[in-house]
Protein backbone atom coordinates (compact mmCIF):
# COMPACT_ATOMS: atom_id res chain seq x y z
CA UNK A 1 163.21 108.99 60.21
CA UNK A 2 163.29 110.14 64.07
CA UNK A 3 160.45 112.51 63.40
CA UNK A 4 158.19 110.13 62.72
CA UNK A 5 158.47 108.53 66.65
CA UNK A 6 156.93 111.35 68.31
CA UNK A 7 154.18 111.93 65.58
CA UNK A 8 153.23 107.87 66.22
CA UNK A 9 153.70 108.28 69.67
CA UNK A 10 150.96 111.50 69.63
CA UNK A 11 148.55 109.22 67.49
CA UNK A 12 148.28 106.26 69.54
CA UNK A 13 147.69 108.79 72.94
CA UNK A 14 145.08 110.34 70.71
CA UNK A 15 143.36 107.04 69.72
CA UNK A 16 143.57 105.82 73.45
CA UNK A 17 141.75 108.88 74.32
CA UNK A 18 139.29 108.64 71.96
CA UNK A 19 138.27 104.70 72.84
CA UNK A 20 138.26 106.61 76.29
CA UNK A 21 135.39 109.01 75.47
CA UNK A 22 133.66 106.34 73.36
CA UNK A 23 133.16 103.97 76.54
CA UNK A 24 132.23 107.19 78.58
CA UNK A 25 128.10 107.10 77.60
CA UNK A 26 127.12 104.13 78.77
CA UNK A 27 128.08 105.39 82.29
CA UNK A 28 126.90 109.02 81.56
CA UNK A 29 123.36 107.64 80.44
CA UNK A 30 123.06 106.03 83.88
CA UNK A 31 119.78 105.61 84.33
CA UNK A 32 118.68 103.73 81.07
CA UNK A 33 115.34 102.49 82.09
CA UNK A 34 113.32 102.85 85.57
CA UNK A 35 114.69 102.80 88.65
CA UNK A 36 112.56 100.52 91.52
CA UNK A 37 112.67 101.05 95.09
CA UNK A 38 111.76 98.48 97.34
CA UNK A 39 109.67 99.61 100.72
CA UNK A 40 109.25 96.47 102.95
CA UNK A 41 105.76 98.80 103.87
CA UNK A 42 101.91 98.23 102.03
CA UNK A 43 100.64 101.12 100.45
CA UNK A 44 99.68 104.10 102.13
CA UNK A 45 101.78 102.35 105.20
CA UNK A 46 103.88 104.72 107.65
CA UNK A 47 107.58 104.27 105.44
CA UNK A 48 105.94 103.73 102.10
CA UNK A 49 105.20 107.52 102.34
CA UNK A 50 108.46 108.34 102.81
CA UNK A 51 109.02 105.87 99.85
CA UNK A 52 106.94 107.05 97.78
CA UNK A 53 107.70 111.33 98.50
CA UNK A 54 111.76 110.10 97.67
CA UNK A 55 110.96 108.18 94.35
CA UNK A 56 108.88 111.27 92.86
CA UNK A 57 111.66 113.81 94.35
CA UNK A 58 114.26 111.29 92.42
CA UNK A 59 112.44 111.12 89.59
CA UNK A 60 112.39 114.75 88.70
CA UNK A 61 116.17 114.48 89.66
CA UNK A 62 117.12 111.56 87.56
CA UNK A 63 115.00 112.38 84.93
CA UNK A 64 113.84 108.39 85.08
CA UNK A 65 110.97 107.21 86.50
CA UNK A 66 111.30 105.48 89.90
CA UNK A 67 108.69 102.86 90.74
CA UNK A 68 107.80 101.91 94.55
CA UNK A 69 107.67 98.16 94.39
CA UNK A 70 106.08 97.23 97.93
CA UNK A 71 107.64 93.39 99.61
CA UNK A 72 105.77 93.20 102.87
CA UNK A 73 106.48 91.22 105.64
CA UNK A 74 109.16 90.28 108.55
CA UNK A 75 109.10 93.89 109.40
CA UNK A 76 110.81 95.13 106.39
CA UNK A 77 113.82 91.77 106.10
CA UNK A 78 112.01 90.44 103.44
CA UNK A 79 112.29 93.75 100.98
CA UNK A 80 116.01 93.99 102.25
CA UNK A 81 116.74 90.46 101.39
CA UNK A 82 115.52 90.90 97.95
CA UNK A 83 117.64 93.88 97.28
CA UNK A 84 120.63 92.41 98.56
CA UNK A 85 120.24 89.39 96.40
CA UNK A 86 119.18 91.89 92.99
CA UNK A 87 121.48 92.50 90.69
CA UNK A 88 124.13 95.63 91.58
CA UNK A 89 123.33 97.66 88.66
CA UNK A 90 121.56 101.12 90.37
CA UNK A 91 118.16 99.72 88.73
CA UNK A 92 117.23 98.28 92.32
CA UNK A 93 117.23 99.76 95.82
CA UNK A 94 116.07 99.71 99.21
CA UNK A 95 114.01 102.13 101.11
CA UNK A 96 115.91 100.95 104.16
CA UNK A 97 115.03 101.53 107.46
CA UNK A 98 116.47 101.36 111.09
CA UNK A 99 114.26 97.82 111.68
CA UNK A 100 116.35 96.15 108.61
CA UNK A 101 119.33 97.40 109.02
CA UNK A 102 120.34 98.03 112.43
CA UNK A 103 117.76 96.48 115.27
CA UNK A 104 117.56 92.91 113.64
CA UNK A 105 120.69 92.90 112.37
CA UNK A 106 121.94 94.09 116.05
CA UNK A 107 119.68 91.10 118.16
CA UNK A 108 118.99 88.23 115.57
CA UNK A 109 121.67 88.65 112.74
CA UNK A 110 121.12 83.88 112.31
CA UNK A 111 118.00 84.82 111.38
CA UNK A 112 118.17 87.02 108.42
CA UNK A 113 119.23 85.73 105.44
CA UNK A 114 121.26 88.85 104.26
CA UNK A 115 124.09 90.77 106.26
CA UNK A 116 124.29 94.40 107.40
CA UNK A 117 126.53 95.91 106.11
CA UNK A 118 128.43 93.80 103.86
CA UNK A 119 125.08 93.45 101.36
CA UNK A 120 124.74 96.88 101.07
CA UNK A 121 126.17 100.10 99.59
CA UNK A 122 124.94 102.81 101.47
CA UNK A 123 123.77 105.69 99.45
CA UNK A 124 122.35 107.87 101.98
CA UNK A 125 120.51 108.51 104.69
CA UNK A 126 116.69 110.46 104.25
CA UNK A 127 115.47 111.52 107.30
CA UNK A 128 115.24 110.47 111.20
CA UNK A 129 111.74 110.48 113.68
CA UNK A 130 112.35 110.49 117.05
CA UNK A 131 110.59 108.30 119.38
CA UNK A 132 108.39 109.57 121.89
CA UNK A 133 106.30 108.82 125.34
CA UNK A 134 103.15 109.36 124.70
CA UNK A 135 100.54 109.51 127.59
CA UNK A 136 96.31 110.49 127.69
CA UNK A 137 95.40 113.78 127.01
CA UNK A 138 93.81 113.04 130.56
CA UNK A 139 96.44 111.32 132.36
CA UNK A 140 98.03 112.42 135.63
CA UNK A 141 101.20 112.46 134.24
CA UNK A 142 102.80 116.06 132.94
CA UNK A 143 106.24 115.66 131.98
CA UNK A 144 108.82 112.64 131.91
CA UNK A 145 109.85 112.97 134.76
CA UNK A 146 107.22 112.37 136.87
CA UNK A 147 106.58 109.23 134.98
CA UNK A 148 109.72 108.05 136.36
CA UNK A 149 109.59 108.89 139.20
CA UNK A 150 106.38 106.97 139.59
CA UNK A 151 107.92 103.83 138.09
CA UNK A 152 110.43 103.97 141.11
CA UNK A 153 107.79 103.20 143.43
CA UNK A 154 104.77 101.82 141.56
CA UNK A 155 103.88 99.45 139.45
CA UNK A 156 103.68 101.02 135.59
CA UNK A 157 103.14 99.83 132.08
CA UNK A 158 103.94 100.93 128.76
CA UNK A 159 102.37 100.06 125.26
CA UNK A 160 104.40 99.20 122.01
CA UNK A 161 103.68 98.26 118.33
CA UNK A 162 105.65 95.24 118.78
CA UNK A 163 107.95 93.01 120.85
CA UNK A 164 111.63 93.40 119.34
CA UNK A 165 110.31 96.85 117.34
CA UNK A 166 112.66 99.53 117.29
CA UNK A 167 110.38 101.93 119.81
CA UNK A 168 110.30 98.88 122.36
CA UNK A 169 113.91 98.25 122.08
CA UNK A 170 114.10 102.66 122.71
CA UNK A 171 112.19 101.98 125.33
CA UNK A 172 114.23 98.97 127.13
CA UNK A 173 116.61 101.51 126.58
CA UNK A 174 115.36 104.40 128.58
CA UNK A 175 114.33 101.96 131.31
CA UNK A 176 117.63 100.58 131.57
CA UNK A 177 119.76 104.15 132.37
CA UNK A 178 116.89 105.21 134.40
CA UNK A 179 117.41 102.49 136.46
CA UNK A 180 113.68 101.99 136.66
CA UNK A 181 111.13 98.75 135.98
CA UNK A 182 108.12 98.97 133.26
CA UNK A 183 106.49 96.16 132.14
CA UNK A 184 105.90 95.86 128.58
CA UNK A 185 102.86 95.05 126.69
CA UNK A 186 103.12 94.93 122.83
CA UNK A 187 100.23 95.01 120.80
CA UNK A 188 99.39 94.57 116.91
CA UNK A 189 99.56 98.31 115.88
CA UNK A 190 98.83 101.54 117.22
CA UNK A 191 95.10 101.75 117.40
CA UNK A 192 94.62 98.84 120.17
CA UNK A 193 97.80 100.39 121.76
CA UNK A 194 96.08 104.15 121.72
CA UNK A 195 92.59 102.76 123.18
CA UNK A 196 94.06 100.85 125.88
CA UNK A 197 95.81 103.83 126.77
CA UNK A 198 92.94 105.86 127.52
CA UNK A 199 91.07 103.59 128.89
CA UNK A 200 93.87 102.90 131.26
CA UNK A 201 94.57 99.75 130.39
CA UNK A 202 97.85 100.68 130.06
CA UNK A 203 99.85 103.88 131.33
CA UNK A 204 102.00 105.22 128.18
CA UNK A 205 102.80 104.47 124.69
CA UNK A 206 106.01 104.49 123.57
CA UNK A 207 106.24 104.66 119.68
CA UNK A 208 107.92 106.51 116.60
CA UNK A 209 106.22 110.25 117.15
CA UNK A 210 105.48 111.04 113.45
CA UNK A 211 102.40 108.93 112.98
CA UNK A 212 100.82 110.35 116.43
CA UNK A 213 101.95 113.94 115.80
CA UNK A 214 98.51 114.49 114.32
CA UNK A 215 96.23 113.06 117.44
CA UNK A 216 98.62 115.43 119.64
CA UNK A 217 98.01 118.22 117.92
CA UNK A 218 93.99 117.86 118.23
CA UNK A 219 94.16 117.22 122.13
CA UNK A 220 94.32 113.47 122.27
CA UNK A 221 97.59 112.78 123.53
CA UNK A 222 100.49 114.39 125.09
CA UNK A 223 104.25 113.66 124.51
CA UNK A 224 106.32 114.28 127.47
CA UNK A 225 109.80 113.56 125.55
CA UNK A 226 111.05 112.42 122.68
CA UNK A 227 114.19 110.25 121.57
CA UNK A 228 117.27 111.85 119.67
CA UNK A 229 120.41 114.64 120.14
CA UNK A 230 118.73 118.09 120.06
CA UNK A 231 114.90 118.79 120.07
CA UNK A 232 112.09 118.57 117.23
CA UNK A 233 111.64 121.64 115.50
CA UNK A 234 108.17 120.96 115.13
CA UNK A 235 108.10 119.97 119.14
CA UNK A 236 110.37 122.78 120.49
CA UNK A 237 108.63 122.55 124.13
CA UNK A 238 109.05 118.98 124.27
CA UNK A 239 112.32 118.12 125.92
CA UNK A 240 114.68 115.58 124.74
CA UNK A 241 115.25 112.10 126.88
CA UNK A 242 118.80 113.10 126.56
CA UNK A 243 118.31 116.46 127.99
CA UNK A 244 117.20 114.51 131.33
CA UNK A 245 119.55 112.77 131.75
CA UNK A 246 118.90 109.76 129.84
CA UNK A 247 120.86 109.60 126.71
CA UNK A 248 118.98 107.70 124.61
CA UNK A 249 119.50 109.00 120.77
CA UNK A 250 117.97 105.89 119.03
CA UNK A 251 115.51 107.57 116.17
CA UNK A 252 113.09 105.75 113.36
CA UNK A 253 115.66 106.53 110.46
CA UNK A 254 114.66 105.87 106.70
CA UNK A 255 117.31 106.11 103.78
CA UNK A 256 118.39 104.57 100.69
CA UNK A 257 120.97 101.39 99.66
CA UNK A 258 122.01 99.49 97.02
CA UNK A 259 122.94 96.13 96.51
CA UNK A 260 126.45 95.18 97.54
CA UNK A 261 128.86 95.59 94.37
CA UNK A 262 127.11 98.09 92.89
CA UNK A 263 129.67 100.98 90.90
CA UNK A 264 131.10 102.96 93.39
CA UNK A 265 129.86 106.29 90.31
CA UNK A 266 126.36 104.84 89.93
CA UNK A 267 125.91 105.27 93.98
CA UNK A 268 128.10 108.48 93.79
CA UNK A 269 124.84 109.60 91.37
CA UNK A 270 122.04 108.90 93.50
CA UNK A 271 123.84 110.21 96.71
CA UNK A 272 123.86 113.37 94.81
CA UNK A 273 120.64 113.28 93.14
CA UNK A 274 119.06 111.93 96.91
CA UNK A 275 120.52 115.40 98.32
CA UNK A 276 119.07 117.51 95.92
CA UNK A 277 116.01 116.14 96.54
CA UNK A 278 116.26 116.51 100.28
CA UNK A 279 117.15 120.28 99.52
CA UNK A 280 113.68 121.36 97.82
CA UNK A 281 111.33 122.99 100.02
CA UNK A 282 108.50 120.39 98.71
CA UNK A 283 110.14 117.21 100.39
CA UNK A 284 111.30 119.17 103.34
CA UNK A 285 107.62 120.55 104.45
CA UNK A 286 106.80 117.16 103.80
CA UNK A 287 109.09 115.56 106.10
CA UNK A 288 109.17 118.46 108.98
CA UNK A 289 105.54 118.45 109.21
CA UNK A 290 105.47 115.64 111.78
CA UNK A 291 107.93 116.25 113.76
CA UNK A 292 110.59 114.34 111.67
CA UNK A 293 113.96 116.10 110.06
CA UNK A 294 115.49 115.69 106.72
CA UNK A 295 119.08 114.52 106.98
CA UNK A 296 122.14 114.47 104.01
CA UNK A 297 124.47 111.63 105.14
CA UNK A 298 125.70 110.33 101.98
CA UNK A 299 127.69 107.06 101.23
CA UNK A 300 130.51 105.89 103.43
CA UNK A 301 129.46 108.36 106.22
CA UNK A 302 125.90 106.58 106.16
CA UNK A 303 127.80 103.07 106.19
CA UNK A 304 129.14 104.61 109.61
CA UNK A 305 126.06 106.09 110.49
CA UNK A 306 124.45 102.06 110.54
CA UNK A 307 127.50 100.82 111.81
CA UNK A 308 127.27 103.12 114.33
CA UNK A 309 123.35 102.33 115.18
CA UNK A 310 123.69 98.54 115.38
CA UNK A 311 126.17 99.04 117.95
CA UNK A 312 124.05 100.96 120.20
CA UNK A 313 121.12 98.22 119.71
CA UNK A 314 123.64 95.74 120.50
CA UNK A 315 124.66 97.63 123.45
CA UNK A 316 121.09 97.21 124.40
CA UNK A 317 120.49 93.31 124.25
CA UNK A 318 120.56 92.09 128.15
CA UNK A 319 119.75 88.73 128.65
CA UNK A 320 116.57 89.72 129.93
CA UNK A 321 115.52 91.36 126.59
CA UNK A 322 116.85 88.85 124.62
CA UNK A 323 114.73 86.31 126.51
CA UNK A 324 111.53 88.83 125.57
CA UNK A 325 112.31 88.79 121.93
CA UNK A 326 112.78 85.14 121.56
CA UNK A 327 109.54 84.31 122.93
């Protein structure tokens, strides 16, 4: 009768692996239905480009539709908070960005109603844009240096998009290891910021380059450096801050996250789908074109990467700029 023990013992392994493969489609079919990405940006909006070029690139990927769903408002915290709170199932993501996730996490965490990181799964990051100062195509300034040197002994001002932005915060930043005094003046978008400029209303505009790339190329303005570790391929003669001394690396970053919880295999599959998409030549011309670089930093080493950022934002928030943002 002995025989019979290892013949059992071979049929119950093969039935166990059997109920193994039967459970194994629902995971493999992953994803089911559409996927929707939330862009805290309205149409046609600086990020919800971005948005936008990464759910088509995902879509051909995936092959599943993914649908930009655009939640304005609070500078991209109210699209975050509604993907933290979604259910963790892949079907819902955030286009996150370095305003959501690192600057207001880093100087007004009471005020959000969602935590960085712990409501998030990173999946990966998309791309960075440096920040840049951006003068007059008249002005008297030529490089970045001059500019402060000026500011050592005159009285200068710069333009932003917004108090508490992530350009103005740059900005605080360059001031503050230059050891030199600008006053800011924010203003409601670029436009009002770019015709007060050259009407000299104000003396430079510091902002996320991308957007302005266009009005450099046609003679408008000049960018005397820009923000980030080496320089923008499609800026190669414009120096870094940090190459003059003034290590200031903050970029505009964009990438994608899930809702906290959300299978570790599900988020495996769209870090690897994301970096196929950032390796076609179609999403990379679109990204390089102004002045911004594609970037694969998948999962945990994006959870770093944020962890990372908020720290250097944090490093940033002297009493004096905290008194600025609360105002």
């Amino acid at each position: 009768m002995t025989p019979l023990l290892p013949l059992r013992r071979h049929m119950a392994l093969a039935l166990a692996a059997l109920l193994g493969l039967a459970a194994l489609p629902a995971l493999a079919a992953y994803p089911e239905q559409p996927v929707k990405l939330v862009v805290g940006f309205p149409p046609g909006g600086g990020g919800d480009l971005y948005g936008r070029l990464i759910a088509n690139a995902l879509s051909k990927t995936l092959g599943q539709t993914v649908i930009v769903e655009n939640r304005t408002g609070a500078g991209g915290n109210i699209a975050a908070d509604v993907v933290a709170k979604a259910k963790p199932d892949g079907y819902t993501l955030l286009l996150a960005m370095s305003g959501n996730i690192a600057v207001s996490p880093a100087l007004k965490p009471q005020t959000l109603p969602y935590k960085v990181p712990e409501d998030f799964e990173p999946v990966g990051l998309i791309l960075e844009a440096p920040h840049g100062l951006f003068v007059a195509h008249n002005s008297r300034f030529k490089t970045a240096r001059e500019v402060l040197a000026a500011a050592r002994t005159q009285k200068l001002a710069f333009a932003s998009t917004g108090t508490g932005a992530a350009a103005h915060i740059g900005m605080e930043m360059v001031k503050q290891r230059a050891g030199v005094d600008i006053l800011h003046v924010p203003y409601k978008g670029s436009g009002p910021a770019i015709t007060d400029m050259l009407g000299g209303q104000v003396d430079m505009f510091f902002a996320t380059a991308s957007p302005l790339i266009g009005q450099v190329r046609q003679g408008q303005l000049k960018v005397l450096a820009l923000t980030g570790d080496r320089r923008s391929p499609a800026l190669p003669e414009v120096p870094t801050f940090k190459e003059l001394g003034i290590n200031v690396v903050v970029t505009q970053w964009y990438g994608l996250v899930a809702p906290a919880g959300t299978p570790r295999d599900i988020v495996r599959t769209l870090s690897e789908h994301l970096a196929r998409a950032l390796a076609t030549p179609e999403v990379q011309q679109a990204i390089r074109k102004d002045a911004a670089l594609e970037k694969n930093v998948p999962g945990d080493e994006f959870r770093r990467y944020i962890v990372d950022d908020i720290a250097r934002y944090r490093e940033a928030a002297t009493p004096e700029l905290m008194k600025q943002i609360s105002q």
